[in-house]
PDB file of N, CA and C in Angstrom:
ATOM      1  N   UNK A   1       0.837  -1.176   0.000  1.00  0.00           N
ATOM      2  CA  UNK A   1       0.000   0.000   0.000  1.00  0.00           C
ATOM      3  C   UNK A   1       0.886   1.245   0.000  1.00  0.00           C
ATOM      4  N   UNK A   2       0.820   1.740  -0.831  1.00  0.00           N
ATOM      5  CA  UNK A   2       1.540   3.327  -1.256  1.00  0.00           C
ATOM      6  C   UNK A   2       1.274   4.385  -0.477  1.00  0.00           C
ATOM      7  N   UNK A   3      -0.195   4.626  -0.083  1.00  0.00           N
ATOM      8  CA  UNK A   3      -0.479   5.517   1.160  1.00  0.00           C
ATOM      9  C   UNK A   3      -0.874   4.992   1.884  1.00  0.00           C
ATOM     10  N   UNK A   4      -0.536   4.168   2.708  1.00  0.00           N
ATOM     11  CA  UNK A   4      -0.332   3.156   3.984  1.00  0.00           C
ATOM     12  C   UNK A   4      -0.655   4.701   5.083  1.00  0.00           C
ATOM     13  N   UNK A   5       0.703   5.381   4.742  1.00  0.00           N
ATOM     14  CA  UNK A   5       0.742   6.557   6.050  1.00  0.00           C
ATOM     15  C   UNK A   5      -0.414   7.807   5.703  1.00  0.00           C
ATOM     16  N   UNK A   6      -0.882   7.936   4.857  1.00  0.00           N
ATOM     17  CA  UNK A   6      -1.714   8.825   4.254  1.00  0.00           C
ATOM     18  C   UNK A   6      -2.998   8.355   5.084  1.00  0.00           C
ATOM     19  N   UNK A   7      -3.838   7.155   5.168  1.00  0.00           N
ATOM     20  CA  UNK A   7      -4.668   6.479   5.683  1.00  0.00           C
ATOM     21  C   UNK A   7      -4.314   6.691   7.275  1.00  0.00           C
ATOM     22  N   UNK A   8      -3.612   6.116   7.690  1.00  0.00           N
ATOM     23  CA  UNK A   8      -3.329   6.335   9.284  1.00  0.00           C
ATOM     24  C   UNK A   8      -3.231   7.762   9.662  1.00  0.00           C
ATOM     25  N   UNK A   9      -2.886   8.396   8.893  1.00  0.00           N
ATOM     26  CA  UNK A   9      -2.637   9.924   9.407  1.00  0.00           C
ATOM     27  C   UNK A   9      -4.085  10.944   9.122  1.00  0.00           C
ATOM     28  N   UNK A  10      -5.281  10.109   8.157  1.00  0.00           N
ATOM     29  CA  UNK A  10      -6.403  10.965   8.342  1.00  0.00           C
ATOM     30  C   UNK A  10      -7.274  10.089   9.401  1.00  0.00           C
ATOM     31  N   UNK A  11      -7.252   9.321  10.163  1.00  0.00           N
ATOM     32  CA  UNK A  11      -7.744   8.357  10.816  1.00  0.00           C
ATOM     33  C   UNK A  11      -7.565   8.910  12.122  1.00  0.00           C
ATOM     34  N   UNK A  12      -6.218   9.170  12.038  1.00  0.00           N
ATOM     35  CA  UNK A  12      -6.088  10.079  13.296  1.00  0.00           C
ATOM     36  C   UNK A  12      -6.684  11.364  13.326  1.00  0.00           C
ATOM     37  N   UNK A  13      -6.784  11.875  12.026  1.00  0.00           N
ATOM     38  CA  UNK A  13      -6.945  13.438  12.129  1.00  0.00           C
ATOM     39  C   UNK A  13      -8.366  13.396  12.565  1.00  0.00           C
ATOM     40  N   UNK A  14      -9.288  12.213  12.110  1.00  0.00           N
ATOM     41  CA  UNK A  14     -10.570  12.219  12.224  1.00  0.00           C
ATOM     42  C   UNK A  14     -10.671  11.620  14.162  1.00  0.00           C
ATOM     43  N   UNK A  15     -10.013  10.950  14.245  1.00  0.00           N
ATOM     44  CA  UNK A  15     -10.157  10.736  15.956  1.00  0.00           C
ATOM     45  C   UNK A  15      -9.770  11.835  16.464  1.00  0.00           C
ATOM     46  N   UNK A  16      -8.723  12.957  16.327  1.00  0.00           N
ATOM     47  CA  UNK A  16      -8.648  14.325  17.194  1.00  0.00           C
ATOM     48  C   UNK A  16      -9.901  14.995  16.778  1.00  0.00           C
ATOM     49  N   UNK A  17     -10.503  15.208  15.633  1.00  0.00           N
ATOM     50  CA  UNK A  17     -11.389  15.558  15.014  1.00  0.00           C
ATOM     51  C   UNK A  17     -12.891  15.856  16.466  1.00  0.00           C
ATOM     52  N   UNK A  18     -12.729  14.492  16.124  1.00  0.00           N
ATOM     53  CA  UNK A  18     -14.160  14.201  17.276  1.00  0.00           C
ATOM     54  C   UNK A  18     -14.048  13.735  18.876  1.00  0.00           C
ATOM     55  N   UNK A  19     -12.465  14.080  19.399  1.00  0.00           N
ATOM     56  CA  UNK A  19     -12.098  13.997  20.573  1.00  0.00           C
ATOM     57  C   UNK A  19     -12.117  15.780  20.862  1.00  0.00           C
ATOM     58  N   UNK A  20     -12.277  16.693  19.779  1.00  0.00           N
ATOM     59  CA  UNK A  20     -12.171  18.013  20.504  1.00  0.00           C
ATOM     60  C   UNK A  20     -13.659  18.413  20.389  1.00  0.00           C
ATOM     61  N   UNK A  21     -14.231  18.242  19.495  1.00  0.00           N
ATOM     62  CA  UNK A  21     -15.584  18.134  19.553  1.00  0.00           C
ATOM     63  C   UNK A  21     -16.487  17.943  20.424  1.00  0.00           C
ATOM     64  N   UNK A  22     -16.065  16.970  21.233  1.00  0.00           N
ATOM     65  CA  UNK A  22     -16.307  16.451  22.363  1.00  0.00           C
ATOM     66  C   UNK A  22     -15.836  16.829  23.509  1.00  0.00           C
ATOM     67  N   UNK A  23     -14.752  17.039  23.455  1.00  0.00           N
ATOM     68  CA  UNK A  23     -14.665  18.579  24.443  1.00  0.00           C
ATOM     69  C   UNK A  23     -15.190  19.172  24.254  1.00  0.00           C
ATOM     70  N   UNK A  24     -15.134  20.264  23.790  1.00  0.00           N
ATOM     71  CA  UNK A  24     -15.609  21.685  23.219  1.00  0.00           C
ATOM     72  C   UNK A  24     -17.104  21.553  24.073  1.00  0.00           C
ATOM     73  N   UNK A  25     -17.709  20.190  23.590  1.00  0.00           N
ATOM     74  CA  UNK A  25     -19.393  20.709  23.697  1.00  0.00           C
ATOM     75  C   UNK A  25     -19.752  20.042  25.065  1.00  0.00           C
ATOM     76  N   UNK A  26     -18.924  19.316  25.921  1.00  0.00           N
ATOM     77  CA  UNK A  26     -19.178  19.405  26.938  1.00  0.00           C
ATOM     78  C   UNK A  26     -18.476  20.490  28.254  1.00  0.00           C
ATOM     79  N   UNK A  27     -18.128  21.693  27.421  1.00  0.00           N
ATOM     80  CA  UNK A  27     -17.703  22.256  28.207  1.00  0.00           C
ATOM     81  C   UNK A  27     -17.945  23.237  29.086  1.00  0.00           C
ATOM     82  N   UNK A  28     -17.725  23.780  30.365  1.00  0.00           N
ATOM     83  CA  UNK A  28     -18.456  24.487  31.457  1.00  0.00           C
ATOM     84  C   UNK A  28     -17.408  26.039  31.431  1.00  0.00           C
ATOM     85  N   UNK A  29     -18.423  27.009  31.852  1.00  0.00           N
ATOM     86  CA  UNK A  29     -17.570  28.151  32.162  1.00  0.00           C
ATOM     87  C   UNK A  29     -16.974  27.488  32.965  1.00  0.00           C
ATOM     88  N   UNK A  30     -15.417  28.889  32.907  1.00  0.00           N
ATOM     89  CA  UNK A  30     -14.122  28.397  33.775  1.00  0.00           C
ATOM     90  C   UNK A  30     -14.416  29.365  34.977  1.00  0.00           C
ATOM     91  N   UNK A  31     -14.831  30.520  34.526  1.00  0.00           N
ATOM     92  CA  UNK A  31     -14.779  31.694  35.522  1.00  0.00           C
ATOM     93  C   UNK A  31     -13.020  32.203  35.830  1.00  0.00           C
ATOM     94  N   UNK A  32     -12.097  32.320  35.173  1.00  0.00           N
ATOM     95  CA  UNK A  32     -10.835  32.599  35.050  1.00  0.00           C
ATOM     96  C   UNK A  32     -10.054  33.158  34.300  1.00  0.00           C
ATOM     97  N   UNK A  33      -9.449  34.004  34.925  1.00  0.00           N
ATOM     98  CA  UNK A  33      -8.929  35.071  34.260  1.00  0.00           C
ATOM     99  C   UNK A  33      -7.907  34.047  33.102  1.00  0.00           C
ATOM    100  N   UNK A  34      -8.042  35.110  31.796  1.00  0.00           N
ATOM    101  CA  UNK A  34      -7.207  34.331  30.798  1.00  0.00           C
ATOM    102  C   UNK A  34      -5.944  35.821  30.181  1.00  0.00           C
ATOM    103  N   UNK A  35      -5.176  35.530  30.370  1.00  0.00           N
ATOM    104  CA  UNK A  35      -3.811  36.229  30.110  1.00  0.00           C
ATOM    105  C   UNK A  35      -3.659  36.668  28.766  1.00  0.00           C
ATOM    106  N   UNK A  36      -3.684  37.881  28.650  1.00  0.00           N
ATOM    107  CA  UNK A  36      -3.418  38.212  26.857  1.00  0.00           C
ATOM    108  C   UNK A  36      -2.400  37.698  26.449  1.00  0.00           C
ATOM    109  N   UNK A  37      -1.315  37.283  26.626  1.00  0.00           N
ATOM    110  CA  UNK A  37      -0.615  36.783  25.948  1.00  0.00           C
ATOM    111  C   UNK A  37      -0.770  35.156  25.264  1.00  0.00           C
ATOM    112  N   UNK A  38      -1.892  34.472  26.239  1.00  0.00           N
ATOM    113  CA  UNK A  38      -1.757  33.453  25.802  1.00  0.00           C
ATOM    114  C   UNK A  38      -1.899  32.918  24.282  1.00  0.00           C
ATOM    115  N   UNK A  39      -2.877  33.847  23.649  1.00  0.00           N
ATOM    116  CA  UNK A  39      -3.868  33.500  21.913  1.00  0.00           C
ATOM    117  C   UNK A  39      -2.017  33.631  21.554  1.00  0.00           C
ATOM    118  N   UNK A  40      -1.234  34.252  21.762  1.00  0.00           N
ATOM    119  CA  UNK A  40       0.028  34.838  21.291  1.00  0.00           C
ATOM    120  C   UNK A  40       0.972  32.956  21.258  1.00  0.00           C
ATOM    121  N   UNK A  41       0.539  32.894  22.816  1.00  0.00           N
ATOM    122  CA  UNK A  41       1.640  31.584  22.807  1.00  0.00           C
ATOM    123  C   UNK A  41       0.806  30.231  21.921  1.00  0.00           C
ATOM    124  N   UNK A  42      -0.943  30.514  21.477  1.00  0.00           N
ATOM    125  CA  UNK A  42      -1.023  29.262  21.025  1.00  0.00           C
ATOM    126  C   UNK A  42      -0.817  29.733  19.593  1.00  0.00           C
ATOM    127  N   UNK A  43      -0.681  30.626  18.712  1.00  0.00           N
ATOM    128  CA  UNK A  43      -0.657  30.965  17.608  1.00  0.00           C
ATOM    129  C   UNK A  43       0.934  30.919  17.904  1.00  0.00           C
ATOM    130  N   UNK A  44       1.838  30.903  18.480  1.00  0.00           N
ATOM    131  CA  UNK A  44       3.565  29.843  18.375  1.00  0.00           C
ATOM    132  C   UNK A  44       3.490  28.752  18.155  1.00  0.00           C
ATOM    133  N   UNK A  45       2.685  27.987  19.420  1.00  0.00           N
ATOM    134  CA  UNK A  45       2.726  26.831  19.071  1.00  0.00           C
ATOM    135  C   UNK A  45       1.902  26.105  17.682  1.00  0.00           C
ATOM    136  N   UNK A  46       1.263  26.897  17.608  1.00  0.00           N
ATOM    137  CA  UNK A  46       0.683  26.058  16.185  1.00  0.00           C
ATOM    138  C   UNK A  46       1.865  26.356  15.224  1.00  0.00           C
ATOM    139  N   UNK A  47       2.401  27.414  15.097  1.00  0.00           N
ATOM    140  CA  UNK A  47       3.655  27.878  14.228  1.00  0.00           C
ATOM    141  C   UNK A  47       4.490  27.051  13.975  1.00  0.00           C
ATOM    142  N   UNK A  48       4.774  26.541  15.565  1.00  0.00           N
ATOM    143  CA  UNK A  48       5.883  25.869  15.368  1.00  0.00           C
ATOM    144  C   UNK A  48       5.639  24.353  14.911  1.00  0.00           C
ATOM    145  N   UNK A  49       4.605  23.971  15.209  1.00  0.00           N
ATOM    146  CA  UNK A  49       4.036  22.556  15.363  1.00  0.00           C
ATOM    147  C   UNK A  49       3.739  22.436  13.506  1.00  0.00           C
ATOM    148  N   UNK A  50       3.777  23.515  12.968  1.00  0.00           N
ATOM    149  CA  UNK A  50       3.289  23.339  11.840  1.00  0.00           C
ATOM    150  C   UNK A  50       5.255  23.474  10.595  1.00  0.00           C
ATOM    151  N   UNK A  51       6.180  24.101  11.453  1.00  0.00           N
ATOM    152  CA  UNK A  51       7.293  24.626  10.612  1.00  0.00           C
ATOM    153  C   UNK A  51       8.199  22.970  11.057  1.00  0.00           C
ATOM    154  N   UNK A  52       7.825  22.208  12.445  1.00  0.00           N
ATOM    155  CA  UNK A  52       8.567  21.266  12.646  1.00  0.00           C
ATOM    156  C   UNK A  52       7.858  19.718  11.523  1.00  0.00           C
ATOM    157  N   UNK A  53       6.283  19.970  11.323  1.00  0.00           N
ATOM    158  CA  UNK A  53       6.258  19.308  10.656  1.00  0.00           C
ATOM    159  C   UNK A  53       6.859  18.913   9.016  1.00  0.00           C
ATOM    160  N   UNK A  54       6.853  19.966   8.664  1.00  0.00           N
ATOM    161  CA  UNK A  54       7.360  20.845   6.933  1.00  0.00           C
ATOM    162  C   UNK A  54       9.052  20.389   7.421  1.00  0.00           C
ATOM    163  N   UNK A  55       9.557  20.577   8.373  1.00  0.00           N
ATOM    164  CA  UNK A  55      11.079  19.974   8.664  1.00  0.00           C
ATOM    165  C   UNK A  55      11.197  18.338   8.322  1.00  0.00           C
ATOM    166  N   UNK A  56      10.272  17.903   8.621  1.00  0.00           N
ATOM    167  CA  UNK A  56      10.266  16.368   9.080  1.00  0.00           C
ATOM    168  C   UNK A  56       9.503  15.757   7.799  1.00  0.00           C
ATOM    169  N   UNK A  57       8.984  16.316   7.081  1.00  0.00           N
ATOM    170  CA  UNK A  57       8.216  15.786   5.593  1.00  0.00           C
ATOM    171  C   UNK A  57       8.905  16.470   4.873  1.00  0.00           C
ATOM    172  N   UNK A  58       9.876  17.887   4.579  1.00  0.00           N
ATOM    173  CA  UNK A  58      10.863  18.277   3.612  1.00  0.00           C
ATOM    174  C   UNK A  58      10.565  17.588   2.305  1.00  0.00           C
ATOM    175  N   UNK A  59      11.371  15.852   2.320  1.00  0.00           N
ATOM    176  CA  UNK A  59      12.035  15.284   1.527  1.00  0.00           C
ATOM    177  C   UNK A  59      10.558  14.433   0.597  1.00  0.00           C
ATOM    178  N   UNK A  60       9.192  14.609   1.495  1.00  0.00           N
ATOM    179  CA  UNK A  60       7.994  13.960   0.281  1.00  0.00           C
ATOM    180  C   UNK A  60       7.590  15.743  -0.244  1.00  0.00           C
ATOM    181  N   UNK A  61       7.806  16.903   0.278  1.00  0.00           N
ATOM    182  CA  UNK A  61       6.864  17.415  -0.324  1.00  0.00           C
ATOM    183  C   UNK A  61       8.005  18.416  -1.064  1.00  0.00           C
ATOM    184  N   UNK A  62       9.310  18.282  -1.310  1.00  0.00           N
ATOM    185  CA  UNK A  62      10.380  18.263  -2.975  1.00  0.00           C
ATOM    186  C   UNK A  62      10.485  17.361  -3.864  1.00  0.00           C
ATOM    187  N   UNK A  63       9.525  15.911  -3.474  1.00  0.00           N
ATOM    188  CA  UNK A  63       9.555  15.438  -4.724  1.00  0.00           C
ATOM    189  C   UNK A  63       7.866  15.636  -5.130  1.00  0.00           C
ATOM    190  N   UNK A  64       7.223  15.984  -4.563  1.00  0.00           N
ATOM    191  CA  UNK A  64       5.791  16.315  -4.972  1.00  0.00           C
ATOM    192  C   UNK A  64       5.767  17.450  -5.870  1.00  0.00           C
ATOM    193  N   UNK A  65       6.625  18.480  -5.534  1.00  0.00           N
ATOM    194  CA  UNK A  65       6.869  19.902  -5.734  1.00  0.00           C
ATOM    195  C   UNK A  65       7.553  19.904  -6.937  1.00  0.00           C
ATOM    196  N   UNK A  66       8.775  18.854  -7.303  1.00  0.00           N
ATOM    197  CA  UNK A  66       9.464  18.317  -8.081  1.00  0.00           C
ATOM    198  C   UNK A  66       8.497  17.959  -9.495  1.00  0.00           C
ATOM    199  N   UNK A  67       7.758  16.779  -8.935  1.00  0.00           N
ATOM    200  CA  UNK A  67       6.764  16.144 -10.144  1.00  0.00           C
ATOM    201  C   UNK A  67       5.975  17.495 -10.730  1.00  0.00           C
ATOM    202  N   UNK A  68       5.580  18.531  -9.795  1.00  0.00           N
ATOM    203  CA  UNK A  68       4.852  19.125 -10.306  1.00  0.00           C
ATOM    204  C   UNK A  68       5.218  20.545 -11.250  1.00  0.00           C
ATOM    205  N   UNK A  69       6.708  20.609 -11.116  1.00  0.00           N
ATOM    206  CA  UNK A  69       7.188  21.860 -11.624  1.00  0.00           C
ATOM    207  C   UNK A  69       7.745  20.968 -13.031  1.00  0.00           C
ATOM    208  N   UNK A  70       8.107  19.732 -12.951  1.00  0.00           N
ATOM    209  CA  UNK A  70       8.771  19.308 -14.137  1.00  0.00           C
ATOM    210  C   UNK A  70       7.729  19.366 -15.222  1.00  0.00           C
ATOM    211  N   UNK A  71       6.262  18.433 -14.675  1.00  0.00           N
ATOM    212  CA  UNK A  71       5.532  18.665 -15.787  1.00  0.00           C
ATOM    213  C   UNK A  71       5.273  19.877 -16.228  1.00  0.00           C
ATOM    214  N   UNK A  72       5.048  21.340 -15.493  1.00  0.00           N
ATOM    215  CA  UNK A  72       4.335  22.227 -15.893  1.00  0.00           C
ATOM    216  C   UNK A  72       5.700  22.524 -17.158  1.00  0.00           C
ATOM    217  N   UNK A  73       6.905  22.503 -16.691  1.00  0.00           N
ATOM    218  CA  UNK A  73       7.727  22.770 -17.613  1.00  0.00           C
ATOM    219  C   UNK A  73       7.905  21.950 -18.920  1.00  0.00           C
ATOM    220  N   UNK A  74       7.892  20.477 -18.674  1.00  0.00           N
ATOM    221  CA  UNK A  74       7.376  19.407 -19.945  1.00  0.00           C
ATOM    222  C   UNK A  74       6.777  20.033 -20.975  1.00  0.00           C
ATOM    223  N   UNK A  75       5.776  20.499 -20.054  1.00  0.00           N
ATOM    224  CA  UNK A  75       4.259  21.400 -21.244  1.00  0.00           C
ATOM    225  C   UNK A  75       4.737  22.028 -21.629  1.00  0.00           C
ATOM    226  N   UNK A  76       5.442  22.923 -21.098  1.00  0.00           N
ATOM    227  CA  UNK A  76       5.654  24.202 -21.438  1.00  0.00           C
ATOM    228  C   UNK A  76       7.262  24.560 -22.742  1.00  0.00           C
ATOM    229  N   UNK A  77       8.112  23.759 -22.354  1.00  0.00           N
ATOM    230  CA  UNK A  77       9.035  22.493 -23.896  1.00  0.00           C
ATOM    231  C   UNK A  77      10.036  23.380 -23.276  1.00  0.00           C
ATOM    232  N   UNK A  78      10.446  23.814 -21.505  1.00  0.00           N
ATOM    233  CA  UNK A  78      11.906  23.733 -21.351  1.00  0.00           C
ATOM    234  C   UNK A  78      12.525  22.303 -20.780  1.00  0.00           C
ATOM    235  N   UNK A  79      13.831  22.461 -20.860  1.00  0.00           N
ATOM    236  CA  UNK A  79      14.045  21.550 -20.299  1.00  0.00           C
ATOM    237  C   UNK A  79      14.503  20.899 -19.031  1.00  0.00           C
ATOM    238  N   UNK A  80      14.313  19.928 -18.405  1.00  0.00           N
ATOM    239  CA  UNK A  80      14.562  19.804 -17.021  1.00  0.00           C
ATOM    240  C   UNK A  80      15.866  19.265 -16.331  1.00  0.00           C
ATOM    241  N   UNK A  81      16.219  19.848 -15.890  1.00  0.00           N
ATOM    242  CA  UNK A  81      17.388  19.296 -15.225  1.00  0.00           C
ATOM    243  C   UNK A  81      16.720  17.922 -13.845  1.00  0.00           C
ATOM    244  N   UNK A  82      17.678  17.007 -13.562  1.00  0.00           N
ATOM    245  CA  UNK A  82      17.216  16.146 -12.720  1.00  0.00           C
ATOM    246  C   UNK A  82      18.529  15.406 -12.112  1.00  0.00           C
TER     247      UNK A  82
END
């Protein structure tokens, strides 16, 4: 299976999916003060959570990026270096 990890990785996305969901809607006021800085620290962490992933997949999404610039150039009748 070719997307073996493609399958497991929306499987999961769909179990966080409906594990926050499920938070969310059973949830109670806190009554607590919330710190302006925090929207600051979760908009990092998503930053980062999102620049460490792009670190760690690099090498599938230059040859995706790859397939897709060669053809447009194919079409287009330069030629490709490889």
């Amino acid at each position: 299976m070719r997307f073996s990890w493609m399958i497991k990785g929306l499987s999961l996305l769909c179990i966080t999916f409906w594990v926050f969901v499920l938070v969310s809607s059973t949830a109670q006021p806190a009554y607590a003060y919330v710190d302006p800085g925090t929207g600051l620290f979760l908009v990092q962490m998503v930053g980062s959570t999102f620049a460490g992933m792009m670190f760690l997949l690099r090498k599938r999404i230059r040859q995706f990026l790859g397939r897709f610039f060669s053809r447009f150039a194919e079409a287009k009748g330069d030629s490709v270096e490889r």
